[in-house]
PDB file of N, CA and C in Angstrom:
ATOM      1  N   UNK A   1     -46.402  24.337  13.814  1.00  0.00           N
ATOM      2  CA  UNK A   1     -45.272  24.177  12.919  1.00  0.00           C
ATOM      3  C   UNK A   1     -44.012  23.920  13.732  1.00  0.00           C
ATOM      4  N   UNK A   2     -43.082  23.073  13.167  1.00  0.00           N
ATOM      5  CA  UNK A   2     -41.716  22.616  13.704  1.00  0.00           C
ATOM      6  C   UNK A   2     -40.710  23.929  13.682  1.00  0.00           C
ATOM      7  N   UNK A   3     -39.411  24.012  14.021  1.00  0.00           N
ATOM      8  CA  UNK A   3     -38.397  24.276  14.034  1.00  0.00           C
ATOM      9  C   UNK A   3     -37.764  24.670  12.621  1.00  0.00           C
ATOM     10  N   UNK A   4     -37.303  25.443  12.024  1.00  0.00           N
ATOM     11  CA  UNK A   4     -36.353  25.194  10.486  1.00  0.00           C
ATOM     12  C   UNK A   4     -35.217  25.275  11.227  1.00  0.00           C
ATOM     13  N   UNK A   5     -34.917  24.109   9.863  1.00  0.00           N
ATOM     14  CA  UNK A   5     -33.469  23.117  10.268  1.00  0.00           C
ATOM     15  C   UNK A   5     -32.567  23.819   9.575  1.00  0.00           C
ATOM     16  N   UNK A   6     -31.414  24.014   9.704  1.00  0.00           N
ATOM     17  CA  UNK A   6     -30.919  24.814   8.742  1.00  0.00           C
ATOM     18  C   UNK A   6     -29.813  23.500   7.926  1.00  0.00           C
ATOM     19  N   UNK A   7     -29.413  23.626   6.724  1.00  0.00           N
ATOM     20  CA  UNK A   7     -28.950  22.841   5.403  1.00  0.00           C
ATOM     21  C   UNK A   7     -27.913  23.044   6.016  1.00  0.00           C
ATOM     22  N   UNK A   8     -26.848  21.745   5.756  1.00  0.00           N
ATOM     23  CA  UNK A   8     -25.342  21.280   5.837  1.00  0.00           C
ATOM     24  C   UNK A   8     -25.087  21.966   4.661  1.00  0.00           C
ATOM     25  N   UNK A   9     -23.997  22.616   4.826  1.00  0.00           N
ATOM     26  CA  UNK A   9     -23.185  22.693   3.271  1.00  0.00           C
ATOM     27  C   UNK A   9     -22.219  21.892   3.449  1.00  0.00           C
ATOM     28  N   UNK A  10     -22.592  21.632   1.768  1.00  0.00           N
ATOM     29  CA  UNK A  10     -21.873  20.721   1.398  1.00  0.00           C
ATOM     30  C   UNK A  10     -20.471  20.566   0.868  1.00  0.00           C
ATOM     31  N   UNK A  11     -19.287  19.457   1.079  1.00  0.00           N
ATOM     32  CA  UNK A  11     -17.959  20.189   0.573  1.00  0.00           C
ATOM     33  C   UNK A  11     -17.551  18.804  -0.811  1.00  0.00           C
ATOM     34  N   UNK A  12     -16.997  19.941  -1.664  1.00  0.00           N
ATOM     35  CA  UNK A  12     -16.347  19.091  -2.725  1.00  0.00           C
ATOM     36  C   UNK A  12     -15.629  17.930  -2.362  1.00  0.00           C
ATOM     37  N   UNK A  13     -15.388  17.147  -3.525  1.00  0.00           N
ATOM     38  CA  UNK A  13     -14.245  15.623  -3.178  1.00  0.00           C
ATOM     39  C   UNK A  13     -12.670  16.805  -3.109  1.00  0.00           C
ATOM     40  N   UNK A  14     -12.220  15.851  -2.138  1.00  0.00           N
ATOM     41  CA  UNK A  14     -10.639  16.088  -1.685  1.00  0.00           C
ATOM     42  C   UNK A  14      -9.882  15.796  -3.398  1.00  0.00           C
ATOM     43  N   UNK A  15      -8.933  16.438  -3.522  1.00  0.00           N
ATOM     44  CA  UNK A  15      -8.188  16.345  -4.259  1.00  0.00           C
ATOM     45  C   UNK A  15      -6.827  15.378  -3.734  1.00  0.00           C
ATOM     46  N   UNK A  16      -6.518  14.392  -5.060  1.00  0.00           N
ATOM     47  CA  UNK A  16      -4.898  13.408  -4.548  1.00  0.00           C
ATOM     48  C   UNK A  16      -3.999  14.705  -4.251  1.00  0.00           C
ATOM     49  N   UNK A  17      -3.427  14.311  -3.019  1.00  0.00           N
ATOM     50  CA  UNK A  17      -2.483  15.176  -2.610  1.00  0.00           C
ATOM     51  C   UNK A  17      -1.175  14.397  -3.545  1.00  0.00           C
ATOM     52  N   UNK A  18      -0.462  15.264  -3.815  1.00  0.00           N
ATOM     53  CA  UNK A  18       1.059  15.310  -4.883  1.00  0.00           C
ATOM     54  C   UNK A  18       2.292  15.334  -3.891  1.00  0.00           C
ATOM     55  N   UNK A  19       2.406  14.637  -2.823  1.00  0.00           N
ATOM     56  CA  UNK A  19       2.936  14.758  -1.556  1.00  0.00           C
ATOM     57  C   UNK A  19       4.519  14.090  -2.053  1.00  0.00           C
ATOM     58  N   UNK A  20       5.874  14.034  -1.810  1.00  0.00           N
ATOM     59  CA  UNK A  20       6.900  13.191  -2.283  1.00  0.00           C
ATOM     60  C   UNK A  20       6.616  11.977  -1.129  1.00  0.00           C
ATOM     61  N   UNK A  21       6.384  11.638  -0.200  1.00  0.00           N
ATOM     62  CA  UNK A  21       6.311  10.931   0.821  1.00  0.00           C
ATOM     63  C   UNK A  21       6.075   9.580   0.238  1.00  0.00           C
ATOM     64  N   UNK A  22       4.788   9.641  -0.882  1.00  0.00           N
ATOM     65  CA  UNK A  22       4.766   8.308  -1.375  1.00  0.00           C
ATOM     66  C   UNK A  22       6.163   7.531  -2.679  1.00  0.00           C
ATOM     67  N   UNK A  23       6.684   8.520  -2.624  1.00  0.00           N
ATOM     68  CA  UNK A  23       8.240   8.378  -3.754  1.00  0.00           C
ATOM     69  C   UNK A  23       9.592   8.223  -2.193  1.00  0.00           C
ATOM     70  N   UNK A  24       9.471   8.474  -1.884  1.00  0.00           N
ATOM     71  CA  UNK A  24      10.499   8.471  -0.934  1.00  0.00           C
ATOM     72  C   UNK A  24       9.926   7.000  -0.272  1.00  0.00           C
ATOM     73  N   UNK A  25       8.846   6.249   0.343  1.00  0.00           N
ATOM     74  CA  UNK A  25       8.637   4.924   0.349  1.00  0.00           C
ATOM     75  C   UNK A  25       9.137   3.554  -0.303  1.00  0.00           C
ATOM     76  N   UNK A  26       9.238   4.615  -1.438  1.00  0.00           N
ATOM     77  CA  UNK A  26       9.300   3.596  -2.391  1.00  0.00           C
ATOM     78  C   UNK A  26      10.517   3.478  -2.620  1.00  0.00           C
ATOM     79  N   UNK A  27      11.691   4.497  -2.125  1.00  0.00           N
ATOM     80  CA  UNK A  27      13.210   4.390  -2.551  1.00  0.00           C
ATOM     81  C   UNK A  27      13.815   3.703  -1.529  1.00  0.00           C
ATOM     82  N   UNK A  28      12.688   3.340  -0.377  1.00  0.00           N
ATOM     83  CA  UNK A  28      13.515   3.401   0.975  1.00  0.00           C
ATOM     84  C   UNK A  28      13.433   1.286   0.863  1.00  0.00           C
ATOM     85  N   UNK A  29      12.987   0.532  -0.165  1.00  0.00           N
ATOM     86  CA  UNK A  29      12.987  -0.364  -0.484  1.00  0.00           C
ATOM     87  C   UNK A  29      13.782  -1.180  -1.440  1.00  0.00           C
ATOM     88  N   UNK A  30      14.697   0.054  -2.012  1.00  0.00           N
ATOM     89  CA  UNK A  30      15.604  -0.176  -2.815  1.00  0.00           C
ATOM     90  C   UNK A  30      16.770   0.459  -1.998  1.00  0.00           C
ATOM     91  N   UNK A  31      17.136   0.728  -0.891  1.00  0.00           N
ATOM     92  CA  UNK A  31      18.204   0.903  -0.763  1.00  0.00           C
ATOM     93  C   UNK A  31      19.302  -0.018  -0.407  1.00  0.00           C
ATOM     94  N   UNK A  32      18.664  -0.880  -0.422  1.00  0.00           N
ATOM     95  CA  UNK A  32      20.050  -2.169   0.039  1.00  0.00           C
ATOM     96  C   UNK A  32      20.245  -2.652  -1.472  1.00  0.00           C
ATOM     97  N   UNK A  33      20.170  -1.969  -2.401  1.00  0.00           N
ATOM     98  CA  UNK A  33      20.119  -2.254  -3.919  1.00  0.00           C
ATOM     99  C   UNK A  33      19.900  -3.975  -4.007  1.00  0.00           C
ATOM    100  N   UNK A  34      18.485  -4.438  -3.304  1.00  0.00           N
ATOM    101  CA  UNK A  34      18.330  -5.750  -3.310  1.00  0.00           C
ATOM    102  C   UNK A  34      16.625  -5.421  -3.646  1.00  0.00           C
ATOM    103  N   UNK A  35      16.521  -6.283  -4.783  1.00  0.00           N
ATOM    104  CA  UNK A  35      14.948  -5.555  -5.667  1.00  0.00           C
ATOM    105  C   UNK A  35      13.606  -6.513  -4.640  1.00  0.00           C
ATOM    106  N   UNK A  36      12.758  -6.171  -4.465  1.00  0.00           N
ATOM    107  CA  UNK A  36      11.847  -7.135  -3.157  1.00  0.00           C
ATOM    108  C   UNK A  36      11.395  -8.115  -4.028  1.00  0.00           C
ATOM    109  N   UNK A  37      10.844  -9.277  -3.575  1.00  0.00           N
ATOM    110  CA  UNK A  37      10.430 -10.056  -4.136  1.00  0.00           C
ATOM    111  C   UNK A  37       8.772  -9.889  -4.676  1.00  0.00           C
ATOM    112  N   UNK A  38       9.010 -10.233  -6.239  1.00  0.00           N
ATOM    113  CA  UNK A  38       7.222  -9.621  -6.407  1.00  0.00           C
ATOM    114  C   UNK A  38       6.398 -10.942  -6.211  1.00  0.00           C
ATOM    115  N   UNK A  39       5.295 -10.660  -6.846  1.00  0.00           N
ATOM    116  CA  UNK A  39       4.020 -11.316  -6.271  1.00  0.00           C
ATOM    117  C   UNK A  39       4.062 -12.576  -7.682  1.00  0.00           C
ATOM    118  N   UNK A  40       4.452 -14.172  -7.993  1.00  0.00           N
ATOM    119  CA  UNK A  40       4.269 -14.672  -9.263  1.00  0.00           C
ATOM    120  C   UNK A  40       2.625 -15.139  -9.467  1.00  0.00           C
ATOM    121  N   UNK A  41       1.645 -14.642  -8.436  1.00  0.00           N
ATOM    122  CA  UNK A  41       0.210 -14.503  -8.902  1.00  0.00           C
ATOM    123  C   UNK A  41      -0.400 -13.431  -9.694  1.00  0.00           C
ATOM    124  N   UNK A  42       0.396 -12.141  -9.255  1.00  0.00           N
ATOM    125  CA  UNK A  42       0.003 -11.008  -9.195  1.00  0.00           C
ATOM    126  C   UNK A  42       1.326 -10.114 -10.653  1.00  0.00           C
ATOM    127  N   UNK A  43       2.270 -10.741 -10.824  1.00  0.00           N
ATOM    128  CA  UNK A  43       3.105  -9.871 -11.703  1.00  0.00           C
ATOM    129  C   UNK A  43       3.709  -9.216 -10.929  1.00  0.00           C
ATOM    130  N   UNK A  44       4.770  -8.584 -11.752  1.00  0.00           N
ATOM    131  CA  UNK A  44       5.598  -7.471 -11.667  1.00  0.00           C
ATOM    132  C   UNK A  44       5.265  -6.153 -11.289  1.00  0.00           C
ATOM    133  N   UNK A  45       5.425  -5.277  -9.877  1.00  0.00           N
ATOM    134  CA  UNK A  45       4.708  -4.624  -9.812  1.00  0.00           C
ATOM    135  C   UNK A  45       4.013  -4.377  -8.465  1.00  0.00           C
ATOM    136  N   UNK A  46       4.047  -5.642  -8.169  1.00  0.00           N
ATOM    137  CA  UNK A  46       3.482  -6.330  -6.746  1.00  0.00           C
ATOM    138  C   UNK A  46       4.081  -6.946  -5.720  1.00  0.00           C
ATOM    139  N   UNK A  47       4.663  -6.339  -5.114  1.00  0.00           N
ATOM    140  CA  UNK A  47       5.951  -6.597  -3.948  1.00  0.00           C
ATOM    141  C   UNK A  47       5.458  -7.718  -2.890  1.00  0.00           C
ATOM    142  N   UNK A  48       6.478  -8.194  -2.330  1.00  0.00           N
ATOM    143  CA  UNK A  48       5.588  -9.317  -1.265  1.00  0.00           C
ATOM    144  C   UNK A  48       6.390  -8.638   0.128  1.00  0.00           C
ATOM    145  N   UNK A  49       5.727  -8.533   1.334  1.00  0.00           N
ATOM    146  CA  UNK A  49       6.365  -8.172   2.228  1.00  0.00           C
ATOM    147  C   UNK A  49       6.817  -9.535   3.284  1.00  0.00           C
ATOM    148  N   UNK A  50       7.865  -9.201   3.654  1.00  0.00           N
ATOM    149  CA  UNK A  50       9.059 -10.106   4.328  1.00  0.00           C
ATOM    150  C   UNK A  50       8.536 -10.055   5.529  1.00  0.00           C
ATOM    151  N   UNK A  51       8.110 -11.134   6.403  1.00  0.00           N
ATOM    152  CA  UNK A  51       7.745 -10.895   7.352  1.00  0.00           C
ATOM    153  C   UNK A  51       9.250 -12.261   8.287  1.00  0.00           C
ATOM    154  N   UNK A  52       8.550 -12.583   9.423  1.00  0.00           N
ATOM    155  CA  UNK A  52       9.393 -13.205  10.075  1.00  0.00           C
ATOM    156  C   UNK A  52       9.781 -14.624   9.598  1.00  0.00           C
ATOM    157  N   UNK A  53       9.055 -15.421   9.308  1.00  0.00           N
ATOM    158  CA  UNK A  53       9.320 -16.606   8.622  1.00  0.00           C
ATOM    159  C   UNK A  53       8.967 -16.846   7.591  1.00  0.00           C
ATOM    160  N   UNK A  54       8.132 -15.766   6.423  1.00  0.00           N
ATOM    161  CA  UNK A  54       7.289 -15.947   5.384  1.00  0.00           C
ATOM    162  C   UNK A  54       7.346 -14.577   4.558  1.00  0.00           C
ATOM    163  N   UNK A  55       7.241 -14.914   3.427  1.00  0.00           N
ATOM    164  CA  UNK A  55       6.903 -13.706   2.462  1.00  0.00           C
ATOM    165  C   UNK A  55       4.962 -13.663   1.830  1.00  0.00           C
ATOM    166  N   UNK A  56       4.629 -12.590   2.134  1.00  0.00           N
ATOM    167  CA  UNK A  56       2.958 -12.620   1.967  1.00  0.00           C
ATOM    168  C   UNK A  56       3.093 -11.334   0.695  1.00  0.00           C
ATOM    169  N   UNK A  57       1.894 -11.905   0.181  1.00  0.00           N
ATOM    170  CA  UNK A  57       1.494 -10.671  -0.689  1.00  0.00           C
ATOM    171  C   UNK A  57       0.279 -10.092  -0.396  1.00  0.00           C
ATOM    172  N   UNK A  58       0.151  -8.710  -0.569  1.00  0.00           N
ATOM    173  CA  UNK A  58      -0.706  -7.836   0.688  1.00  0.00           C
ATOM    174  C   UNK A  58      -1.868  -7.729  -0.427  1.00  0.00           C
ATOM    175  N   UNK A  59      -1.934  -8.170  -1.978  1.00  0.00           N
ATOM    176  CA  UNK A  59      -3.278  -8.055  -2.940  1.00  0.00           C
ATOM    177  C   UNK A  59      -3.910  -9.244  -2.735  1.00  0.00           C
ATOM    178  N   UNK A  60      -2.996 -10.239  -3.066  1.00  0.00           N
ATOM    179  CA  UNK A  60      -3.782 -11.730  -3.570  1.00  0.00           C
ATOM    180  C   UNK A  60      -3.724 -12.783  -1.634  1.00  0.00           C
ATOM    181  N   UNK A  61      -3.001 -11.951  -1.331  1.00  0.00           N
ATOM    182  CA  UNK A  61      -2.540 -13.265   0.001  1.00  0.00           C
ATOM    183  C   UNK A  61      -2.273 -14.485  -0.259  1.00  0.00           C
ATOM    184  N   UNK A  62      -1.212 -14.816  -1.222  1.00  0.00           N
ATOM    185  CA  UNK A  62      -0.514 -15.509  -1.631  1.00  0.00           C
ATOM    186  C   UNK A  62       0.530 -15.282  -0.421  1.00  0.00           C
ATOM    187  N   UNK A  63       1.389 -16.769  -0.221  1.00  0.00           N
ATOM    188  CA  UNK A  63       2.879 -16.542   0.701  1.00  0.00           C
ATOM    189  C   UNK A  63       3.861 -18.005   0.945  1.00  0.00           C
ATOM    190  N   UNK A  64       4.558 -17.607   0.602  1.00  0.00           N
ATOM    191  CA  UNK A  64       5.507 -18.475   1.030  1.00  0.00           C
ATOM    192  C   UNK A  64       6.695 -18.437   2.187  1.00  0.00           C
ATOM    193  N   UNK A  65       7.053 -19.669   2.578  1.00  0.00           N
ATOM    194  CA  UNK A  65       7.568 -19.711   3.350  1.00  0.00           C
ATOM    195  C   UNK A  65       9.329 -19.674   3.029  1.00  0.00           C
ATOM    196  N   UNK A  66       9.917 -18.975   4.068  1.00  0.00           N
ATOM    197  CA  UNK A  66      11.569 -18.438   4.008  1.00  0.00           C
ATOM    198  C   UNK A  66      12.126 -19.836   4.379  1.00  0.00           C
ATOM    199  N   UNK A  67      13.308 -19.940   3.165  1.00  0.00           N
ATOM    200  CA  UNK A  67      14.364 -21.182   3.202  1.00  0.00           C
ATOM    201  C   UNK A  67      15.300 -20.972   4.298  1.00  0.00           C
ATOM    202  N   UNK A  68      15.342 -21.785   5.068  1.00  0.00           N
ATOM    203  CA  UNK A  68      16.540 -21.519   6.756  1.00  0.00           C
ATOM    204  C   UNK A  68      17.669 -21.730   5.987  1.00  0.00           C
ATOM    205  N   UNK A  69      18.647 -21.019   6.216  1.00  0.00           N
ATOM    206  CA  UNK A  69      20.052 -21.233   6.015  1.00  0.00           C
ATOM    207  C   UNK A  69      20.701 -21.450   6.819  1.00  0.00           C
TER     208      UNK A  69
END
């Protein structure tokens, strides 16, 4: 006869943490009281992030390119 193995216990699913961190992200995008540009594939809702020469959207990867002034 082999060895007895002894059983993993097992652990419940994690609970969403209720953290402010993800609300405070989100204010720190409105503080130049300039609203981001959303996603017109994706709706309202769906921010596009500003990168160096282009605006991308991080769902659909949709992007356009920034007008030089």
């Amino acid at each position: 006869m082999g060895k007895k193995r002894k059983q993993k216990v097992r652990k419940g699913k994690k609970k969403p943490s209720k953290s402010k961190h993800r609300v405070n992200k989100l204010w720190q995008l409105f503080k130049d009281n300039k609203k981001p540009r959303s996603c017109p594939r994706c709706g309202p809702g769906f921010f596009m992030a500003k990168h160096k020469d282009r605006y991308t959207c991080g769902k659909c990867g949709y992007s356009e390119k920034q007008v030089k002034k």
